[in-house]
N, C-alpha and C. Protein backbone atom coordinates (compact mmCIF):
# COMPACT_ATOMS: atom_id res chain seq x y z
N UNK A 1 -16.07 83.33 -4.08
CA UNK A 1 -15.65 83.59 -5.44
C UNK A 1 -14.35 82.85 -5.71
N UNK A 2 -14.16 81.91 -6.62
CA UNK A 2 -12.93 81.55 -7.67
C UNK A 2 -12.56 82.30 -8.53
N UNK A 3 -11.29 82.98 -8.70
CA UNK A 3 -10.70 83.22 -9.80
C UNK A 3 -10.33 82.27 -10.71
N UNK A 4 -10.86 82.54 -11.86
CA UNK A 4 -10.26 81.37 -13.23
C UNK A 4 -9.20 81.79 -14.21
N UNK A 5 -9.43 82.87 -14.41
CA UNK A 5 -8.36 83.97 -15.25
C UNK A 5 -7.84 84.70 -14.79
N UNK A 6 -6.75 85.02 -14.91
CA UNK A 6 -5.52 86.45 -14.77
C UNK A 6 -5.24 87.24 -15.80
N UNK A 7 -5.42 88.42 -16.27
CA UNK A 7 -5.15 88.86 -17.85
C UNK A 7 -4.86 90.52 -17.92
N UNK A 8 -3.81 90.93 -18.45
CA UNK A 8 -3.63 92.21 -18.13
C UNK A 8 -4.63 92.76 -19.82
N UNK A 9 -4.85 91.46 -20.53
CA UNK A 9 -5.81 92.11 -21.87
C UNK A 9 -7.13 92.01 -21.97
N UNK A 10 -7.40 93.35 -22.25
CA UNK A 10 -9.15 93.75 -21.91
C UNK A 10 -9.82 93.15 -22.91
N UNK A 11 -9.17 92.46 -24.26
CA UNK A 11 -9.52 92.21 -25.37
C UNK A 11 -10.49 90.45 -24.74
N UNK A 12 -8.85 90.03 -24.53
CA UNK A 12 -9.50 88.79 -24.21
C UNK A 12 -10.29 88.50 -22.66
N UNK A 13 -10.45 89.35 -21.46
CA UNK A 13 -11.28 89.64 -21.26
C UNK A 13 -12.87 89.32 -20.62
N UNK A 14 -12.72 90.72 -22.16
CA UNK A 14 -14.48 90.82 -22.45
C UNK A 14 -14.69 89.59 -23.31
N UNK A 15 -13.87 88.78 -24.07
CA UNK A 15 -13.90 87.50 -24.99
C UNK A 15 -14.36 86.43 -23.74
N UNK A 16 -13.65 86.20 -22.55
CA UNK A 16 -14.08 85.15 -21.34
C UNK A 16 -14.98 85.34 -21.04
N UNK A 17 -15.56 86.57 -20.74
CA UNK A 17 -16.70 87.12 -19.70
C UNK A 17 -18.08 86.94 -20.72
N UNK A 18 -17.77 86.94 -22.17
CA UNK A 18 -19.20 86.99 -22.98
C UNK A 18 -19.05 84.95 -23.34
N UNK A 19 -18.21 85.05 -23.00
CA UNK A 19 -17.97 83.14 -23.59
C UNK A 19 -18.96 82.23 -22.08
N UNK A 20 -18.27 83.19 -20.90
CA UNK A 20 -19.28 82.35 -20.10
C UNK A 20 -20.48 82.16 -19.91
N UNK A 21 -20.50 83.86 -20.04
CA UNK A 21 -22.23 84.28 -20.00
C UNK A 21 -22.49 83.47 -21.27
N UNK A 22 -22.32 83.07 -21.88
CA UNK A 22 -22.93 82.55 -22.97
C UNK A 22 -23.89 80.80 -22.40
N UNK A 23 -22.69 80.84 -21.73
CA UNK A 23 -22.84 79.48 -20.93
C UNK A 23 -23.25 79.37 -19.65
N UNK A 24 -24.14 80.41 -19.30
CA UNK A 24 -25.48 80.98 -18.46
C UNK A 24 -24.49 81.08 -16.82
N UNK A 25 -22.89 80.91 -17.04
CA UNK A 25 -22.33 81.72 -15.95
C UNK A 25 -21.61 83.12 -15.54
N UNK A 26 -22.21 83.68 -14.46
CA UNK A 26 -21.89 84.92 -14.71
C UNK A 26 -20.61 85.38 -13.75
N UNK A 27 -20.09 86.25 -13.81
CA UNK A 27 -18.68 86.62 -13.72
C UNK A 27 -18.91 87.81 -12.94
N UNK A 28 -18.00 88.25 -11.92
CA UNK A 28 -17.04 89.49 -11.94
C UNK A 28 -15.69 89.54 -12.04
N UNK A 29 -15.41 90.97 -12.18
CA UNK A 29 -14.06 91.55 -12.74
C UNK A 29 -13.47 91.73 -11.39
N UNK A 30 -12.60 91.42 -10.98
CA UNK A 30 -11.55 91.83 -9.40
C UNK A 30 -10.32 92.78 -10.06
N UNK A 31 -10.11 93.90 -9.30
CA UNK A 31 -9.55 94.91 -9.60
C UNK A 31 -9.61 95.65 -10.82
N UNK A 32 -10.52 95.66 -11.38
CA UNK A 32 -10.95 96.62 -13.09
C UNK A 32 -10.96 98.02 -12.42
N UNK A 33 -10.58 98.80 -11.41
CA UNK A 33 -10.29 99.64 -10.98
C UNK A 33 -9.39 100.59 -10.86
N UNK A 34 -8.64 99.47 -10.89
CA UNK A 34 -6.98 99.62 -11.35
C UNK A 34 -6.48 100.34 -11.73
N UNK A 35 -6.95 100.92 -12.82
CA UNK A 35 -6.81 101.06 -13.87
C UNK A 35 -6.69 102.93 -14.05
N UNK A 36 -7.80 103.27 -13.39
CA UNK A 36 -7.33 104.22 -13.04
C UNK A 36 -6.42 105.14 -12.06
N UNK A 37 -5.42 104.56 -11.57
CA UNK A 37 -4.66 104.74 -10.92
C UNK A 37 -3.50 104.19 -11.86
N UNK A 38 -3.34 103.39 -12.55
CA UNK A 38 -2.37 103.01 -13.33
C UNK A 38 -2.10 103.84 -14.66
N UNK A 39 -3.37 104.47 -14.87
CA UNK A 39 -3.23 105.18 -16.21
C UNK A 39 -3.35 104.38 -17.51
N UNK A 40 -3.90 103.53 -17.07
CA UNK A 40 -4.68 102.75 -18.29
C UNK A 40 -3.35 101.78 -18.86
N UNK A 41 -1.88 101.92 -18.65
CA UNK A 41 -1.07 101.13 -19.27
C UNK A 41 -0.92 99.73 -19.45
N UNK A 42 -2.15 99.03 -18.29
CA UNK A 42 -1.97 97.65 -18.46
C UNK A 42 -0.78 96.72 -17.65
N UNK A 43 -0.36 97.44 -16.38
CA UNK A 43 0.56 97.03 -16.10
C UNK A 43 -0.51 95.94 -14.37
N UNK A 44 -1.03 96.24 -14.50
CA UNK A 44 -1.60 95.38 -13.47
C UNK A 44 -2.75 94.40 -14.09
N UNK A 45 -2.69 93.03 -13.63
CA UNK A 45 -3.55 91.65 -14.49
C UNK A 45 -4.91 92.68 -13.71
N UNK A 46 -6.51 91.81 -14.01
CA UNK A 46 -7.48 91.62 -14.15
C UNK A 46 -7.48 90.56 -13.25
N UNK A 47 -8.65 89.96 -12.50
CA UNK A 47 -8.80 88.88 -12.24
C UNK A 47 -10.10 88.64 -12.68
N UNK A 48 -10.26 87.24 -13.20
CA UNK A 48 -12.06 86.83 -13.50
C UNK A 48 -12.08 86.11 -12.46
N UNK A 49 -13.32 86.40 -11.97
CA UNK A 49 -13.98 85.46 -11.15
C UNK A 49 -15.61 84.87 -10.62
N UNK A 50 -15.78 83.74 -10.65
CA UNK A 50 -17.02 82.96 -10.75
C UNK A 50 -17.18 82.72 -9.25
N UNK A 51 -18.89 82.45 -9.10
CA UNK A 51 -19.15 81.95 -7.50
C UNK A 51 -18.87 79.57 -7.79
N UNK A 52 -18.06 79.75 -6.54
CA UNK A 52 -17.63 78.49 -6.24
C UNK A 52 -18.28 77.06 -6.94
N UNK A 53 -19.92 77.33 -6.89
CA UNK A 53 -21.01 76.83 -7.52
C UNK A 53 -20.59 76.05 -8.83
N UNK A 54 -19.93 77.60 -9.66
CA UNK A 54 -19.85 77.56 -10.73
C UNK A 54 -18.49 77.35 -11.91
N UNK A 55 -17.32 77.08 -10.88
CA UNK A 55 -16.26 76.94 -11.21
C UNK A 55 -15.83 75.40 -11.87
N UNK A 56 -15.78 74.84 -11.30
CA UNK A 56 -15.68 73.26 -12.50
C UNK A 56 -16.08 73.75 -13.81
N UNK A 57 -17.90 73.81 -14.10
CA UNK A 57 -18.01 74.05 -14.95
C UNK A 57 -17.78 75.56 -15.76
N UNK A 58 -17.22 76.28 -15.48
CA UNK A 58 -16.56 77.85 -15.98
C UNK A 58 -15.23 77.15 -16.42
N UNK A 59 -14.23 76.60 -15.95
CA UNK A 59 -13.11 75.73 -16.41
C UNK A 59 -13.17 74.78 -17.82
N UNK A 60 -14.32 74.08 -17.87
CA UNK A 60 -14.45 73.30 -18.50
C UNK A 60 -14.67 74.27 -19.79
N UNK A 61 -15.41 74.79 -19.90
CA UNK A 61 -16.32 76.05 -20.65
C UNK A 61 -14.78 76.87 -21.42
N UNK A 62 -14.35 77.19 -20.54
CA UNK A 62 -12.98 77.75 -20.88
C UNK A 62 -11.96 77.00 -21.82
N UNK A 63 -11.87 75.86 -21.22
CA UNK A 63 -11.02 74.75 -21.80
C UNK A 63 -11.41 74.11 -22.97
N UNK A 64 -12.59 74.22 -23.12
CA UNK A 64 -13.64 73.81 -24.23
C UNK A 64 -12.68 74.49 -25.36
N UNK A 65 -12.61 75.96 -24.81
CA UNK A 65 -12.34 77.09 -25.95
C UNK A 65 -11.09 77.25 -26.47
N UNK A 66 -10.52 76.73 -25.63
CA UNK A 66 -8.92 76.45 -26.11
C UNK A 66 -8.50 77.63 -24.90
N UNK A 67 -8.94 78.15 -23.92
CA UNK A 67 -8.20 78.72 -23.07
C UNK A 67 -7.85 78.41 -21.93
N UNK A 68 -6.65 79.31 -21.33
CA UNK A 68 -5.85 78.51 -19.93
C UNK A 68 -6.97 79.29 -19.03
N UNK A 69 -6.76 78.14 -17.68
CA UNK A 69 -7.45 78.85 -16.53
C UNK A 69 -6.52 79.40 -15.53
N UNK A 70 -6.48 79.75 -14.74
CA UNK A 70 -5.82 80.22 -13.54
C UNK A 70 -5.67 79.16 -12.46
């Protein structure tokens, strides 16, 4: 697995994760767990992450969109 994103916002996200899948790559979330132990405040990032395969093009896809990668 590659991480591409770091993001403590759930907004943008679920915005990466439906942008890739869009673009038939699929994602997990690294530490979305967090969260409950944190109390939901957002003080710990998210990580996205793609299988190795699929990372060039998840970057590109991203960058397409006007967003930073990790």
């Amino acid at each position: 697995m590659r991480v591409i994103a770091t993001t403590t916002d759930p907004v943008r996200l679920s915005f990466l994760r439906a942008l890739l899948a869009d673009a038939g790559i699929g994602t997990v979330i690294l530490d979305a767990h967090i969260s409950a132990i944190e109390g939901g405040i957002g003080a710990f990032p998210r990580r996205l992450a793609v299988v190795e395969e699929d990372e060039r093009r998840a970057r590109a896809v991203m960058q397409e969109a006007g967003e930073e990668t990790a």
